[in-house]
Protein backbone atom coordinates (compact mmCIF):
# COMPACT_ATOMS: atom_id res chain seq x y z
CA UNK A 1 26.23 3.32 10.85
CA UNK A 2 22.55 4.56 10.99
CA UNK A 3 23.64 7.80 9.32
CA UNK A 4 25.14 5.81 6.52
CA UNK A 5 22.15 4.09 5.84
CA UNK A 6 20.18 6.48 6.03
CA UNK A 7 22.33 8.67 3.50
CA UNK A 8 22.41 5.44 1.35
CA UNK A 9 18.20 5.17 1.53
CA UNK A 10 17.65 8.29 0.60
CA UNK A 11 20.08 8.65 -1.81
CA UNK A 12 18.11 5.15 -3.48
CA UNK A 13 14.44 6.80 -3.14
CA UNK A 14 15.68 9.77 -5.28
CA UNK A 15 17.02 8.12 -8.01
CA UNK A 16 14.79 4.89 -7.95
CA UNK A 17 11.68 6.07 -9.96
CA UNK A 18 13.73 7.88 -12.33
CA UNK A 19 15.90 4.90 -13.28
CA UNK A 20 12.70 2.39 -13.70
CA UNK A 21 11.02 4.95 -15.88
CA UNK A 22 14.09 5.46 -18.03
CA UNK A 23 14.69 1.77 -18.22
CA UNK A 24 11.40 0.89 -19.41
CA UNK A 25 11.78 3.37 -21.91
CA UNK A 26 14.78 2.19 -23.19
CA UNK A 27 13.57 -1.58 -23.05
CA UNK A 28 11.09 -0.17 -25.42
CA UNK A 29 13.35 1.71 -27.63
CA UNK A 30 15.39 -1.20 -27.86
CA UNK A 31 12.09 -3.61 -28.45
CA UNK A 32 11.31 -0.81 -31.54
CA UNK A 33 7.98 -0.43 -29.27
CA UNK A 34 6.55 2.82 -30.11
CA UNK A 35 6.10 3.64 -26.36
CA UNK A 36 4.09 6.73 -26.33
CA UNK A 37 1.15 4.98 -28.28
CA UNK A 38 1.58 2.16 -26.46
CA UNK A 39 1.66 3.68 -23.47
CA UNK A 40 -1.71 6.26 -24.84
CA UNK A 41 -3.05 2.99 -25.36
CA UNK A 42 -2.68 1.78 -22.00
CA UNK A 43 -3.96 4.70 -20.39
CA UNK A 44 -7.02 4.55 -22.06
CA UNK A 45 -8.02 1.27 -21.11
CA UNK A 46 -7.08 2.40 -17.48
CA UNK A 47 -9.85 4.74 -17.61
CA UNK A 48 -12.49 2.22 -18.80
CA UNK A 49 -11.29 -0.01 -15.68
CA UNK A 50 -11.31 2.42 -13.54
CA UNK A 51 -14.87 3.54 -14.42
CA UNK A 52 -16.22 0.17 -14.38
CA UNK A 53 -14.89 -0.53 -10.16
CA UNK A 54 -16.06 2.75 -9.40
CA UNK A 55 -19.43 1.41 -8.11
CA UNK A 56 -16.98 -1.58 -5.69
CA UNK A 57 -14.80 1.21 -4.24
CA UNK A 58 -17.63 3.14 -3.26
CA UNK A 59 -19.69 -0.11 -1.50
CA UNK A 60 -16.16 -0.84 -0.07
CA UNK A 61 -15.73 2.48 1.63
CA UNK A 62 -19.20 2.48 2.98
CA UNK A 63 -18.23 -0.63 4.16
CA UNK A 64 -15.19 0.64 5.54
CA UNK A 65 -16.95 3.85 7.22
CA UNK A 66 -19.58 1.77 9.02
CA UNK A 67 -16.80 -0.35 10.37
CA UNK A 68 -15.17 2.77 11.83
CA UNK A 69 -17.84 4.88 12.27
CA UNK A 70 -19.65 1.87 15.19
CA UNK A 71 -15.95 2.00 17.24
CA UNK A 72 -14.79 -1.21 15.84
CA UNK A 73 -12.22 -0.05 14.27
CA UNK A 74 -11.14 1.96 17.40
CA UNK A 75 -12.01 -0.78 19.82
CA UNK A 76 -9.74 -3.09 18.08
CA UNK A 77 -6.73 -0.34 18.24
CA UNK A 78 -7.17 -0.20 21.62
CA UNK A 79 -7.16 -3.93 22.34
CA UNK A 80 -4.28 -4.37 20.35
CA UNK A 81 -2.38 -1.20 20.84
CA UNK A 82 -0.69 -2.35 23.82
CA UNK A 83 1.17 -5.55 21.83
CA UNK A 84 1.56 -2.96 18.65
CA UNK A 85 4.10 -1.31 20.77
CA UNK A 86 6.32 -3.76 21.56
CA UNK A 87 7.30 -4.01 18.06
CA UNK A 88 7.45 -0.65 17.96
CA UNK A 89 4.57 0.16 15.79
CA UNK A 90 1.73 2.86 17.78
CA UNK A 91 -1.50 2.03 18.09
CA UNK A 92 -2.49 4.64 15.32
CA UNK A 93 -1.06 2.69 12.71
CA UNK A 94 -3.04 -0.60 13.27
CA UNK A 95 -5.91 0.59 11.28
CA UNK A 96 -3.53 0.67 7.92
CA UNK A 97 -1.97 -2.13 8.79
CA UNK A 98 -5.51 -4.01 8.71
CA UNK A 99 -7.03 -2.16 5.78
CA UNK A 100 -4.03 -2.30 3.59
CA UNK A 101 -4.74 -5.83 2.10
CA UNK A 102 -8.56 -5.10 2.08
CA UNK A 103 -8.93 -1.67 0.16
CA UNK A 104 -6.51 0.71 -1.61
CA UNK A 105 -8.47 3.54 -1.32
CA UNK A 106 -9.52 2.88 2.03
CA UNK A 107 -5.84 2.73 3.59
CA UNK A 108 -5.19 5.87 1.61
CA UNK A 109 -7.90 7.53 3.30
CA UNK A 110 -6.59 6.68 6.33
CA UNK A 111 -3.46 7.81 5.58
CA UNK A 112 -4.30 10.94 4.74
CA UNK A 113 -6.27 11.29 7.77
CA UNK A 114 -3.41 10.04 10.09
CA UNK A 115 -1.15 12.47 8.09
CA UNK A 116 -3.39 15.49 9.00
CA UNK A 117 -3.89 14.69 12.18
CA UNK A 118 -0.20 13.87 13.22
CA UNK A 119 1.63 15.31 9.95
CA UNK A 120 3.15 14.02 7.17
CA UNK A 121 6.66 14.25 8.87
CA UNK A 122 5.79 12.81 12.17
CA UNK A 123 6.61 9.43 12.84
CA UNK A 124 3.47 8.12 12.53
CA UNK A 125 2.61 9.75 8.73
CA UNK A 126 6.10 8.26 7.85
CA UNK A 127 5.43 4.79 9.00
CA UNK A 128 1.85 4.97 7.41
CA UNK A 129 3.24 6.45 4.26
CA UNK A 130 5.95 3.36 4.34
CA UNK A 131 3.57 0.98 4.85
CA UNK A 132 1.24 1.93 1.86
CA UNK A 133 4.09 1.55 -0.33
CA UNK A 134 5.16 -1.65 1.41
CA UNK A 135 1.93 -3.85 0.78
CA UNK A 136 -0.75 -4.73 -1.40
CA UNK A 137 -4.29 -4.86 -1.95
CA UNK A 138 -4.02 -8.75 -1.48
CA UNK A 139 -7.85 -9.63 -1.65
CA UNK A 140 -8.31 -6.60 -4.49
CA UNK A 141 -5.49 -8.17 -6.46
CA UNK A 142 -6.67 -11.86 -6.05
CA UNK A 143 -10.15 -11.19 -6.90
CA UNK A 144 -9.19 -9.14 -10.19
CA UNK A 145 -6.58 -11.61 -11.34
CA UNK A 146 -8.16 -14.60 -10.55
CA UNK A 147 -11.73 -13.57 -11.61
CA UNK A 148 -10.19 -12.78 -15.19
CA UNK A 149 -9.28 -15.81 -15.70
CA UNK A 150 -12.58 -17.89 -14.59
CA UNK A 151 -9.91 -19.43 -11.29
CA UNK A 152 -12.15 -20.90 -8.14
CA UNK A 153 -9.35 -22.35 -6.34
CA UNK A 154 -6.74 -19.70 -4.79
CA UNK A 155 -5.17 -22.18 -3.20
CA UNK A 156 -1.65 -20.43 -1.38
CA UNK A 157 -1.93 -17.40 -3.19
CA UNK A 158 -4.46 -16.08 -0.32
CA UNK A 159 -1.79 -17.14 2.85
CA UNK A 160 1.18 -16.27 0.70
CA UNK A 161 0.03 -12.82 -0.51
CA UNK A 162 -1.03 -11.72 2.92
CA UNK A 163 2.34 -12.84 4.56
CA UNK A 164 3.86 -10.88 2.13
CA UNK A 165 1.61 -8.15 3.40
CA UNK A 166 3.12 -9.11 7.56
CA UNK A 167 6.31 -8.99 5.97
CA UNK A 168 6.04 -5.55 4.14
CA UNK A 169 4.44 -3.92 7.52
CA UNK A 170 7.20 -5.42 9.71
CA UNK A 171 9.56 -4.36 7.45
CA UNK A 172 7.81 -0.59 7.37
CA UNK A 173 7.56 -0.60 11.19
CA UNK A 174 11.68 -1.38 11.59
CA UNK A 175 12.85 0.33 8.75
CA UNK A 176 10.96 3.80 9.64
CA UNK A 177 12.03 3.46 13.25
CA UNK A 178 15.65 2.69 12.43
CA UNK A 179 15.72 5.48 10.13
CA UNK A 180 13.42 8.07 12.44
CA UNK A 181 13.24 7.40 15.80
């Protein structure tokens, strides 16, 4: 049965992206959307955002470095290893599973770092890898959404989004160790 799914999941992953892209692109056709200037367009204003939260992401990984670099970060793994276990998730993880909701480029740093230290194919890269894709940047998200439209008040969006987040983590921690372990 594991085999199956497993077969089935990775048959999905290859032919996932490729589907959404060519959907979209037919969507568009369809539409009469001229997709490649629309899509020009797009990219261009990406860069002007992305130039503009360059100066956040920065503060945000100093942020992040000072949190790791006084043992926090470390201290809290260690505390809370022993109960990441019994779901099956190792301590190593933890630190993605906290970031993740906080800072997009953080969590991919420590990614990376988790994936060079352990390898991308050990089970540890995989469930780090799974989560990444499995969350959001809940507070990120809310802030930039919100903020552009002038809302105070997140009422359940700030509970909701980061259950989601529980939810997408579980989810990464059972689904990687059904499929790997």
């Amino acid at each position: 049965m594991a085999e199956l799914f497993r077969t089935i999941i990775t048959l999905l992953s290859v032919v996932a992206i490729p589907f959404i892209i060519l959907l979209f692109l037919l969507w568009g056709v369809v539409r009469r959307v001229k997709v490649y200037e629309v899509f020009v367009e797009g990219a261009k204003d990406g860069f002007s955002v992305a130039l503009k939260i360059i100066p956040y992401l920065v503060a945000m990984l100093v942020a992040i470095g000072i949190f790791r670099a006084s043992g926090a970060l470390d201290l809290l793994t260690t505390v809370l290893g022993p109960a990441t276990r019994l779901i099956g998730m190792p301590a190593e993880v933890l630190p993605m599973a906290l970031l993740r909701p906080l800072s997009g480029s953080g969590s991919l740093g420590l990614m990376t770092e988790l994936m060079t230290t352990h390898g991308p194919d050990s089970l540890i890269g995989i469930m780090a890898s799974t989560m990444y894709g499995s969350s959001e940047t809940t507070f990120y998200v809310l802030a930039v959404y919100f903020g552009s439209v002038s809302i105070r008040n997140t009422r359940h969006a700030v509970p909701v989004g980061l259950i989601a987040d529980a939810a997408g983590m579980l989810a990464a921690v059972w689904i990687v160790n059904l499929l790997f372990s």
